[in-house]
Protein backbone atom coordinates (compact mmCIF):
# COMPACT_ATOMS: atom_id res chain seq x y z
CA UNK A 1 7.87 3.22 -18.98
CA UNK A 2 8.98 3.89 -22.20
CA UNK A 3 6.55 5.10 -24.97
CA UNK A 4 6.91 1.85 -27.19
CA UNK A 5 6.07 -0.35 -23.97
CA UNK A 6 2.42 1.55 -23.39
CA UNK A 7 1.82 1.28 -27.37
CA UNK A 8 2.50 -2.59 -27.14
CA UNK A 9 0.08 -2.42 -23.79
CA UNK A 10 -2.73 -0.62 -24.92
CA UNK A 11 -2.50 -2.65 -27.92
CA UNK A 12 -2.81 -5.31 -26.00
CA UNK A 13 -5.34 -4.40 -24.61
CA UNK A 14 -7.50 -3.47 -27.51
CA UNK A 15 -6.91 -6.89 -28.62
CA UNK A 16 -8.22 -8.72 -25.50
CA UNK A 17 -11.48 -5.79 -25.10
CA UNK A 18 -11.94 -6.58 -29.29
CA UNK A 19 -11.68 -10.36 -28.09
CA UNK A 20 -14.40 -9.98 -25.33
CA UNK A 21 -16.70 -8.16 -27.57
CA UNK A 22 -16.72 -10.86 -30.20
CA UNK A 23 -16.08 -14.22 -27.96
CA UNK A 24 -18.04 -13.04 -24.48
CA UNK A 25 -21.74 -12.00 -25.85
CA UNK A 26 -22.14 -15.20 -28.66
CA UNK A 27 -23.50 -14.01 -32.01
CA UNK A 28 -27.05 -14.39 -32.12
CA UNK A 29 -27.51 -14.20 -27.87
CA UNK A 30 -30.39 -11.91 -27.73
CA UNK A 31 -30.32 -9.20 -24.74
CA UNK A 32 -32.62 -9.66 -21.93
CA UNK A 33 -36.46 -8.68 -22.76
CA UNK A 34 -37.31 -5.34 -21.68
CA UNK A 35 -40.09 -7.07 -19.55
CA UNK A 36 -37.82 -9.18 -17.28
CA UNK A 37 -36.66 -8.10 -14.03
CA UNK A 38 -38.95 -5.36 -13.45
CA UNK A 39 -38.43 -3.32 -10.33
CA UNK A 40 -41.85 -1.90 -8.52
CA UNK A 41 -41.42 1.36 -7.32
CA UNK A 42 -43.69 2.68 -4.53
CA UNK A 43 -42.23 5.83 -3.85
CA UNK A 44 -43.27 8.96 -2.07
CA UNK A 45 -42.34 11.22 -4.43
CA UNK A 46 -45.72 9.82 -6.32
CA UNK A 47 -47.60 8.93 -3.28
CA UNK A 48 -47.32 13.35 -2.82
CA UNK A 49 -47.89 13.86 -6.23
CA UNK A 50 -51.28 11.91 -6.66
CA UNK A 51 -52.37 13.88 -2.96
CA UNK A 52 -51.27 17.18 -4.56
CA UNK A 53 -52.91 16.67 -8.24
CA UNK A 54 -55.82 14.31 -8.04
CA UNK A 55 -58.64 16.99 -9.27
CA UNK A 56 -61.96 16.36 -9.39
CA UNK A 57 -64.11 17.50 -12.01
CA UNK A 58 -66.93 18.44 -9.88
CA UNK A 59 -69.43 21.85 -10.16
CA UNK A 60 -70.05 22.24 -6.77
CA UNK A 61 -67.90 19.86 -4.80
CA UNK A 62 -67.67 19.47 -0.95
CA UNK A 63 -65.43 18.48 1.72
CA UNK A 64 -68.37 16.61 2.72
CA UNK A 65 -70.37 14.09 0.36
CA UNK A 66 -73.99 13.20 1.38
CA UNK A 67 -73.46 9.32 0.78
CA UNK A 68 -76.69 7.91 -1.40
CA UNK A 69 -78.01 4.39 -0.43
CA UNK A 70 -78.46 1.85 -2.68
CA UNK A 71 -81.35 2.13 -4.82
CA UNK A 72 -83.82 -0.02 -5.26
CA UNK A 73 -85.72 -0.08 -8.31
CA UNK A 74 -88.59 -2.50 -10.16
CA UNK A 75 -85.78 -3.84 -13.07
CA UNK A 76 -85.55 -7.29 -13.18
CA UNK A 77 -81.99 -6.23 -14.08
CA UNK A 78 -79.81 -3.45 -14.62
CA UNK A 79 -76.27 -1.65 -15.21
CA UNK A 80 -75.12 1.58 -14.92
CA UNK A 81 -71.72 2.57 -16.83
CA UNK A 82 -69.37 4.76 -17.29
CA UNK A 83 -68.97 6.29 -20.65
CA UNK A 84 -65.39 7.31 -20.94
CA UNK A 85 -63.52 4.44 -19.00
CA UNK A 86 -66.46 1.74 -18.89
CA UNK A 87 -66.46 1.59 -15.44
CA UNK A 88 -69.08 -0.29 -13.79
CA UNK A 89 -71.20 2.06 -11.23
CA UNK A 90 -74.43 0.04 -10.66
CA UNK A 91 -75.38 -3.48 -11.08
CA UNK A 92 -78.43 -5.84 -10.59
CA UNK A 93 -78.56 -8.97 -12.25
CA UNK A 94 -76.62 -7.75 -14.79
CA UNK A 95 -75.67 -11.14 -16.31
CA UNK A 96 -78.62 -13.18 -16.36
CA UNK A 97 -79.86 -13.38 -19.88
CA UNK A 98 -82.97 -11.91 -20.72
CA UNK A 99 -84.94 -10.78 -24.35
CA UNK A 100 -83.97 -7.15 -24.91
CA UNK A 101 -87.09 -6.13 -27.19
CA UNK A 102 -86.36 -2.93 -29.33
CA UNK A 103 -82.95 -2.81 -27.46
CA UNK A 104 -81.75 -4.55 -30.26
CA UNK A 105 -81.55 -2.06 -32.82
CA UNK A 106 -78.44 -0.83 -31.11
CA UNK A 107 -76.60 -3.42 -32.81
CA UNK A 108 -79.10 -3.16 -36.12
CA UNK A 109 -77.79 0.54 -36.14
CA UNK A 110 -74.30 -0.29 -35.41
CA UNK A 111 -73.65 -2.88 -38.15
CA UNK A 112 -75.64 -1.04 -40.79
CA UNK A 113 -73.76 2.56 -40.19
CA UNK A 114 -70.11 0.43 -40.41
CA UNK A 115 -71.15 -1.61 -43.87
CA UNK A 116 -73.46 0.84 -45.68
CA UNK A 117 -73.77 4.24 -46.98
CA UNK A 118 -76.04 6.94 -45.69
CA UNK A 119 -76.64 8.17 -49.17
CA UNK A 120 -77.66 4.60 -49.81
CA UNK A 121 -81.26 3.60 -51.86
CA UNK A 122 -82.91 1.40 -50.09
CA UNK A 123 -86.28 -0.58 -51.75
CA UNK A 124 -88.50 -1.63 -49.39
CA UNK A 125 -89.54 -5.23 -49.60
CA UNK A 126 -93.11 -6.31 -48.81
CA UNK A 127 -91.90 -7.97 -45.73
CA UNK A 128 -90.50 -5.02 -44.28
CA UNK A 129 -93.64 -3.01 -45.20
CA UNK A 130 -95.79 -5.51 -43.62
CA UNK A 131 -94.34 -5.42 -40.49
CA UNK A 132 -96.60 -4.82 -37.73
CA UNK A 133 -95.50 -3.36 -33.91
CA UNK A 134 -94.14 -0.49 -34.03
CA UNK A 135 -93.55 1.38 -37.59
CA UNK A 136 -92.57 4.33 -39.11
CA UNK A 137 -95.05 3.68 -42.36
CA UNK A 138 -92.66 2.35 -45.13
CA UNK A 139 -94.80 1.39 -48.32
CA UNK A 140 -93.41 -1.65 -50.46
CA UNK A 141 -91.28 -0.77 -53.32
CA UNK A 142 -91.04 2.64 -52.28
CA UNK A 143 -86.77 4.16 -52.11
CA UNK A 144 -85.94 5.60 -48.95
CA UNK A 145 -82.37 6.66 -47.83
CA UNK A 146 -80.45 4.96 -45.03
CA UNK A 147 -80.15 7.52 -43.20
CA UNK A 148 -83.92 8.25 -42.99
CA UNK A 149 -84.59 4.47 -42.15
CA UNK A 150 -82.02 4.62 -39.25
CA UNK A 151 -83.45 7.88 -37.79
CA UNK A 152 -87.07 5.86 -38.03
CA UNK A 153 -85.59 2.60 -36.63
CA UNK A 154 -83.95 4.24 -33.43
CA UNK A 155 -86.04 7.38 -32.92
CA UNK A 156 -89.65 5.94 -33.16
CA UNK A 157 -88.81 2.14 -33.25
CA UNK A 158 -89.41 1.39 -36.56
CA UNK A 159 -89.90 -1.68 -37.40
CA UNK A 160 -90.44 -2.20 -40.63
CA UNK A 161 -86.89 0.05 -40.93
CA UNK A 162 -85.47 -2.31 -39.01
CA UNK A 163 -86.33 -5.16 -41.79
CA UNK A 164 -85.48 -3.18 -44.81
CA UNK A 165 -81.80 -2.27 -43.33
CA UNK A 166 -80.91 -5.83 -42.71
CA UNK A 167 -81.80 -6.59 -46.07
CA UNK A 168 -80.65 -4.32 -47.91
CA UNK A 169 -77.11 -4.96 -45.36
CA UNK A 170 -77.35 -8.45 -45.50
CA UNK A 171 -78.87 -9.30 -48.57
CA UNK A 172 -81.43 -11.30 -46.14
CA UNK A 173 -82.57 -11.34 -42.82
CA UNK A 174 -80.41 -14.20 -41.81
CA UNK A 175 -77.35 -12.89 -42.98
CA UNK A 176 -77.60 -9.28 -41.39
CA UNK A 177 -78.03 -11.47 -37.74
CA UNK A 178 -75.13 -13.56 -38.44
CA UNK A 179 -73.22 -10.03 -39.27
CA UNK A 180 -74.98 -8.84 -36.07
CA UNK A 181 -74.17 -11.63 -33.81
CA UNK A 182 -70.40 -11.40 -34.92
CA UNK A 183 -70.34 -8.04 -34.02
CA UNK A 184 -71.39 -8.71 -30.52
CA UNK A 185 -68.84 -10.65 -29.92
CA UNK A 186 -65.72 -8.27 -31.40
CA UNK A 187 -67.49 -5.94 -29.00
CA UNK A 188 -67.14 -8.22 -26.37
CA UNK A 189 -70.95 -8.91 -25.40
CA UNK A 190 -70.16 -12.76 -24.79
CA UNK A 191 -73.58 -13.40 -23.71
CA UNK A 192 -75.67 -12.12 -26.77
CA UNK A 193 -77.41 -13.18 -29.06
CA UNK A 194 -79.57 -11.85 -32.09
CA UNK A 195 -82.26 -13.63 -34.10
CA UNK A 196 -83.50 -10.89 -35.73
CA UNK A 197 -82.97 -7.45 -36.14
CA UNK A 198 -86.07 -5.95 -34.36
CA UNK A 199 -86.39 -7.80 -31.86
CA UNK A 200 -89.57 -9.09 -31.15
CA UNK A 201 -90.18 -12.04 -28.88
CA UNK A 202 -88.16 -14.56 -30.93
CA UNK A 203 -85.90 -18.09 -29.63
CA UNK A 204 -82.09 -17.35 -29.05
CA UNK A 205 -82.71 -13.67 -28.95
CA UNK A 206 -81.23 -12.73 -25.82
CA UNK A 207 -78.34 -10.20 -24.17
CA UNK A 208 -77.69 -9.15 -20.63
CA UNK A 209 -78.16 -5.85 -19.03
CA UNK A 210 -73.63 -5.81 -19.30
CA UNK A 211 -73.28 -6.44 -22.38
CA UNK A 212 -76.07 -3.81 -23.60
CA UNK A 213 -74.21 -1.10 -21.71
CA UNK A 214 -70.67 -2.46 -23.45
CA UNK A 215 -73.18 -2.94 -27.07
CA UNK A 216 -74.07 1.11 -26.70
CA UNK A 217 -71.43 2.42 -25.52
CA UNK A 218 -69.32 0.80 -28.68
CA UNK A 219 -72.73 2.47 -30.52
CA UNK A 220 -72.37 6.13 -29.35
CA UNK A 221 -68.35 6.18 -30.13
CA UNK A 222 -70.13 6.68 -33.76
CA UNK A 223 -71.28 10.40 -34.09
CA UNK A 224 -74.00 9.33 -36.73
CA UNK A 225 -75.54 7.06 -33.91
CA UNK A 226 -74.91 9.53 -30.76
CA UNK A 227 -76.45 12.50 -32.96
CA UNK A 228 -79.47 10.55 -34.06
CA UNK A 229 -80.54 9.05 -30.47
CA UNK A 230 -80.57 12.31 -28.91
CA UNK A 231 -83.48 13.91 -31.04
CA UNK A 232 -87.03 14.07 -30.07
CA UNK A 233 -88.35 14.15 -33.09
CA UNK A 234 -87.83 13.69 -36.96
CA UNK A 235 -89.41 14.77 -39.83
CA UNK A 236 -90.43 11.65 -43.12
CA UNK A 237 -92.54 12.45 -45.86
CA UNK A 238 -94.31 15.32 -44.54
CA UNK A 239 -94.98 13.44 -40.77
CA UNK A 240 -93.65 13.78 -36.96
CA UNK A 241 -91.37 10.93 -36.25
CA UNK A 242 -91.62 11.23 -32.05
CA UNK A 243 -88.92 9.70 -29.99
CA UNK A 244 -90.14 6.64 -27.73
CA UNK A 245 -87.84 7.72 -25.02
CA UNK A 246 -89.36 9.33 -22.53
CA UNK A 247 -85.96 10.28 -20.51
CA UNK A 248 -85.09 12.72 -23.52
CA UNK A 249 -87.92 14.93 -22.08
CA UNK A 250 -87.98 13.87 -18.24
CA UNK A 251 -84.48 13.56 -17.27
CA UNK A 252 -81.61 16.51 -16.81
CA UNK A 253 -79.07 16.26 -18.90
CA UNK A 254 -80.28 12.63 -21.10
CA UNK A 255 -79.03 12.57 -24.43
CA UNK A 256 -80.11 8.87 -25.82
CA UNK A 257 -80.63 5.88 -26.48
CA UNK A 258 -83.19 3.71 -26.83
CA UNK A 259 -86.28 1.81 -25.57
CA UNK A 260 -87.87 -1.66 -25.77
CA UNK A 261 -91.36 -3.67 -25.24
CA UNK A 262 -92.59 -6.90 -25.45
CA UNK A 263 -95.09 -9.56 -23.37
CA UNK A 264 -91.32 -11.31 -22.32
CA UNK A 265 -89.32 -8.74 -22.32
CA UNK A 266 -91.25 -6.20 -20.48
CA UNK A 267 -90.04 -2.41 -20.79
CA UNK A 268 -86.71 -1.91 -20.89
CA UNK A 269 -84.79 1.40 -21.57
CA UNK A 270 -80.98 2.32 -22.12
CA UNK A 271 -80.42 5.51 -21.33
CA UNK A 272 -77.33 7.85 -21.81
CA UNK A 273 -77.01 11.47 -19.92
CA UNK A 274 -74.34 13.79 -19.27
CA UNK A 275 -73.56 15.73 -15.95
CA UNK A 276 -70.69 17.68 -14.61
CA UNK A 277 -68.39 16.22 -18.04
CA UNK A 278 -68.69 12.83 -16.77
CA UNK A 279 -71.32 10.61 -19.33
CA UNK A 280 -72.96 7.42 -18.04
CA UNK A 281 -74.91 5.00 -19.50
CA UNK A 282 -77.89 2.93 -17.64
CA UNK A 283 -79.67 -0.17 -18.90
CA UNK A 284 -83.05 -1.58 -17.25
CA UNK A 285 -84.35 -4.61 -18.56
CA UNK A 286 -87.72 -5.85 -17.76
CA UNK A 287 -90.02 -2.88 -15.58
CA UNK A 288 -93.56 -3.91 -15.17
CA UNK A 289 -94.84 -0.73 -16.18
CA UNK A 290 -93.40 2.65 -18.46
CA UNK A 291 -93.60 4.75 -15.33
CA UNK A 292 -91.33 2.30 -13.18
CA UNK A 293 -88.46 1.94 -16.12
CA UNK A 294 -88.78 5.27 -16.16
CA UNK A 295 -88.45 5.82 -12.01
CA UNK A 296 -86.19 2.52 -12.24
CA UNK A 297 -83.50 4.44 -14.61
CA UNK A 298 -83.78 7.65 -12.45
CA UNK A 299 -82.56 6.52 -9.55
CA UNK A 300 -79.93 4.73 -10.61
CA UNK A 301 -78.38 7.26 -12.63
CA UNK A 302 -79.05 10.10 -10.11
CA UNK A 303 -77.43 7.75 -7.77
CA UNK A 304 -74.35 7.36 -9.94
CA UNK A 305 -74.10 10.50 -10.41
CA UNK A 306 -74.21 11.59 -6.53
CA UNK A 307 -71.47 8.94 -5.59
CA UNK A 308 -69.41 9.20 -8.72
CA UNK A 309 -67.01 11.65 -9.83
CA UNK A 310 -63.84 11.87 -12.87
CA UNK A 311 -60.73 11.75 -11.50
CA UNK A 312 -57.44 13.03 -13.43
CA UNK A 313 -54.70 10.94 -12.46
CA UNK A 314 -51.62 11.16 -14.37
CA UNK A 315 -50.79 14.13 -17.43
CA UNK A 316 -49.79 12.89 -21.06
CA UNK A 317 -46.52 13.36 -21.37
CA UNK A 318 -45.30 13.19 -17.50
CA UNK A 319 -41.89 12.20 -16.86
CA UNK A 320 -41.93 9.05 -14.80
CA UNK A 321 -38.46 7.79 -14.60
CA UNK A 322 -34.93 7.15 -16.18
CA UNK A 323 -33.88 4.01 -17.20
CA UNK A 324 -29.79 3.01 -17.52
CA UNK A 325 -29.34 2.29 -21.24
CA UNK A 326 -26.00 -0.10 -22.11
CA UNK A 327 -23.88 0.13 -25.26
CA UNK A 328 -25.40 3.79 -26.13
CA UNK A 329 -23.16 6.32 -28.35
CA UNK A 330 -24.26 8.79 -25.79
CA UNK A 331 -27.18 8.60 -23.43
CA UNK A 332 -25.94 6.67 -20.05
CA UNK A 333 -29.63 6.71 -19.03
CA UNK A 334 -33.33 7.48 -20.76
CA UNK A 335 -35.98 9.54 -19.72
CA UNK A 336 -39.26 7.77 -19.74
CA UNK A 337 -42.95 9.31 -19.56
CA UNK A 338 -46.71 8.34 -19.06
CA UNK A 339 -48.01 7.15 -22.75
CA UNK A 340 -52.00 8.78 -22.03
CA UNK A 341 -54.19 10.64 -20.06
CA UNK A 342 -55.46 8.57 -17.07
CA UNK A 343 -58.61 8.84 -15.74
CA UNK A 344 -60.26 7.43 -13.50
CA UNK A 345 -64.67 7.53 -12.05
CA UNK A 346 -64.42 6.74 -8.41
CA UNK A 347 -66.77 7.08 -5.54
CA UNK A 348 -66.80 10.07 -3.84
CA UNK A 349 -65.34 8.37 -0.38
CA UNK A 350 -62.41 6.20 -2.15
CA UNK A 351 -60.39 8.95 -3.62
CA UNK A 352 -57.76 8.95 -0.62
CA UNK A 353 -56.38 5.52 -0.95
CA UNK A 354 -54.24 5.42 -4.13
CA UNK A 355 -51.15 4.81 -4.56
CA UNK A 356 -48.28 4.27 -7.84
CA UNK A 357 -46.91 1.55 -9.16
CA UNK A 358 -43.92 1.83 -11.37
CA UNK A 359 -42.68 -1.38 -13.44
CA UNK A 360 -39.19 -0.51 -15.17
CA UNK A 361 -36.55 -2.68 -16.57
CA UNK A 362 -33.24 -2.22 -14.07
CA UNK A 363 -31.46 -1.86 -17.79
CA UNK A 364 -31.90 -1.44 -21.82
CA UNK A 365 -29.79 -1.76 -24.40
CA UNK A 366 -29.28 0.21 -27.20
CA UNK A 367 -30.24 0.89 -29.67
CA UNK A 368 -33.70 2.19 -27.80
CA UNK A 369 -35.99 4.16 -30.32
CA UNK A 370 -38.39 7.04 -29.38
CA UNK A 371 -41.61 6.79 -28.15
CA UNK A 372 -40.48 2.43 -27.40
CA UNK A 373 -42.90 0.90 -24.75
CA UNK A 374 -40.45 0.23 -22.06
CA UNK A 375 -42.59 -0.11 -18.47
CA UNK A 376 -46.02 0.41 -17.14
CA UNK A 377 -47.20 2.96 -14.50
CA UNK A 378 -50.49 1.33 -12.30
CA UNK A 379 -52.50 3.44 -10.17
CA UNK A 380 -53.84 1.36 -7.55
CA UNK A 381 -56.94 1.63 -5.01
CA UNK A 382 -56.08 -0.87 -2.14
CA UNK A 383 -54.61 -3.87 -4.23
CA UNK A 384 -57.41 -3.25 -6.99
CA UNK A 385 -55.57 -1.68 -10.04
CA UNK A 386 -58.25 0.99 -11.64
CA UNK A 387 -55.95 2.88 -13.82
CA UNK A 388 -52.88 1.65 -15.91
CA UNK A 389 -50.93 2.94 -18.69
CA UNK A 390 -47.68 2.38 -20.99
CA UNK A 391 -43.96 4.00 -19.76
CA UNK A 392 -42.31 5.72 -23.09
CA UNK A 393 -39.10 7.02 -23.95
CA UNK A 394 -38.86 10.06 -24.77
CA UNK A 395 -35.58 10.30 -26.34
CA UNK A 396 -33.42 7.68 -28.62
CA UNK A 397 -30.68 6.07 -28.08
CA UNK A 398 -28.01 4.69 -30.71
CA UNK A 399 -26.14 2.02 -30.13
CA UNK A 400 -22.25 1.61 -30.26
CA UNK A 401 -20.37 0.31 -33.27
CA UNK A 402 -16.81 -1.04 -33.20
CA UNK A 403 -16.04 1.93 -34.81
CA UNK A 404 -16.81 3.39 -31.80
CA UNK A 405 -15.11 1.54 -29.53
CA UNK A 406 -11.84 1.47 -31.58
CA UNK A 407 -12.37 5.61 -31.13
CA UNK A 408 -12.76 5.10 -27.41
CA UNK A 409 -9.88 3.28 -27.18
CA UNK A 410 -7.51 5.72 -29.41
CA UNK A 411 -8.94 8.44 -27.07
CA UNK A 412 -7.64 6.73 -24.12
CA UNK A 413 -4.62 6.43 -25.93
CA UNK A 414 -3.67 9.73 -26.66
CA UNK A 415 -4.65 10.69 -23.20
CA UNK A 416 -2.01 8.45 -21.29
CA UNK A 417 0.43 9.38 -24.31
CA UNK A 418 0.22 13.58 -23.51
């Protein structure tokens, strides 16, 4: 074949591929989500993997794991939950609604520490200094700081603190427990609500040993909060604040949060502590007597922490998979890996059945940008998934001009030319 004949063919055929291009994929057709036709990958390779690197975060762990029974304890109702991933470890009634006493200045601290000032002047009203119960001794008209009414609200129940933040918050009462009851429910505590911000025996002043747990551990994300519930003691106007929570002093590694009393209520106590890196968080809600919410929230967080321990599933960063990328300048294929740290609080006798999930796209098209959310990788216990987390690229991908192709094609030209 003569050299004119293969010009006139290949420029043929640039014409037809230039047709196809512009005729074949209408303008405006958008390409397939990257969240249809997923393909679920339960490999080996991962099945090893998660045998070979599950670690366990344990002090002194065994092959063998005395298995705790069920405790059984005087709360009406209670929850036990983990700090990190909010997994649930114990539960008893946990959803009936009940009053939560002095419980309730977890939220009082929580919405006055995200629309106030610590440095703020605070006057003290007469109805804040009249407030009977328990009080850290504000006198009317005095100016105390925020911060020394929230350490007297949450370390020795205060209150009359608990008055004079709302209004000085919420410009009255009422307002600061509409602010209070909205932030229960961005928190997600569906089945709360607050009447007042001290919470004394009052109608539609309610929450559930759940959402408590969910309420403080939203609370002790806030390092004003966490640092202020772990003290024992604080010092106002030349007197001895003591903390009301008896756990502080009676309980190995406690480090919060808060207790509560009243004739319907009965004593309730949330309680945080910290063991082997793992923090939980336990919630009793009406004991008959201080020794038995005391006993009651014992057991069930030495129980948790017996059965329970942190599990390190999959690294940051981990390369997962490669996806085929279409129309790319240059990659044929991108590397994805795991978005996060996953972590997981299991029983002691579950960690052998898990297994990987990997959801992928078969295909992408470019362009694909760094760091894109293209899959999800689900660690799964039996068909419960307790651990799940976004597939990245890790690389970028640009996608193909006509320019480009027009070069592609002159390459092949020359090539069947020499």
């Amino acid at each position: 074949m003569k050299k004119k004949d293969i010009l006139y063919l290949l420029l043929s055929m640039l014409i037809v591929y230039i047709v196809f291009l512009i005729f074949v994929k209408e303008p405006g057709t958008k390409s397939p989500a990257l969240n249809e036709h997923f393909t679920d990958n339960y490999t080996q390779y991962y099945q090893e993997w998660l045998d070979d690197k599950v670690q366990y975060n344990y002090d002194s762990y065994h092959d063998t794991v005395e298995v705790s029974s069920t405790p059984v304890i005087n709360a009406r109702s209670a929850m036990v939950m983990d700090f990190e991933t909010g997994t649930i470890l114990y539960e008893k009634n946990a959803y009936i609604k009940r009053p939560m006493a002095s419980i309730t200045k977890i939220m009082t601290a929580i919405v006055a520490l995200e629309n106030s000032s610590l440095d703020d002047d605070v006057i003290i009203s007469g109805k804040a200094a009249d407030m009977g119960g328990s009080v850290m001794g504000l006198k009317k008209d005095s100016i105390v700081k925020m911060y020394d009414l929230l350490n007297g609200m949450l370390i020795c129940s205060g209150n009359d603190a608990a008055v004079a933040i709302a209004e000085h918050v919420g410009g009255t009462v009422e307002n600061f427990c509409e602010m209070m009851n909205k932030k229960a429910i961005e928190i997600g505590a569906f089945s709360t609500s607050f009447s007042n911000p001290h919470g004394l025996d009052a109608e539609n002043h309610y929450s559930t040993a759940y959402d408590l747990a969910k309420i403080t551990r939203y609370a002790l994300k806030n390092p004003v909060f966490n640092e202020i519930v772990k003290k024992k003691e604080y010092y106002f106007n030349g007197r001895v604040l003591k903390n009301t929570n008896e756990m502080l002093t009676d309980y190995e590694g406690a480090d919060g949060v808060k207790t509560g009393y009243t004739s319907l209520a009965g004593r309730c106590l949330v309680t945080s502590a910290t063991r082997n890196d793992m923090r939980i968080i336990s919630v009793v809600l009406f004991c008959d007597t201080k020794n038995l919410r005391t006993s009651s929230s014992r057991k069930i967080l030495d129980y948790s922490f017996n059965e329970y321990g942190k599990v390190f599933l999959l690294e940051k960063g981990r390369i997962a998979e490669s996806v085929k990328v279409e129309r790319s300048k240059s990659l044929q294929e991108v590397m994805v890996a795991v978005a996060e740290d996953l972590i997981a609080v299991l029983k002691h006798s579950e960690r052998d059945n898990l297994y990987t999930r990997v959801s992928l796209p078969e295909k992408v098209m470019a362009p694909i940008r760094q760091g894109a959310i293209i899959g999800t990788i689900s660690i799964f216990q039996g068909d419960r998934i307790i651990a799940e987390t976004s597939l990245i690229t890790i690389e970028s991908a640009q996608k193909m001009e006509l320019s480009d192709y027009f070069q592609n094609v002159i390459k092949k030209w020359l090539v069947m030319i020499h």
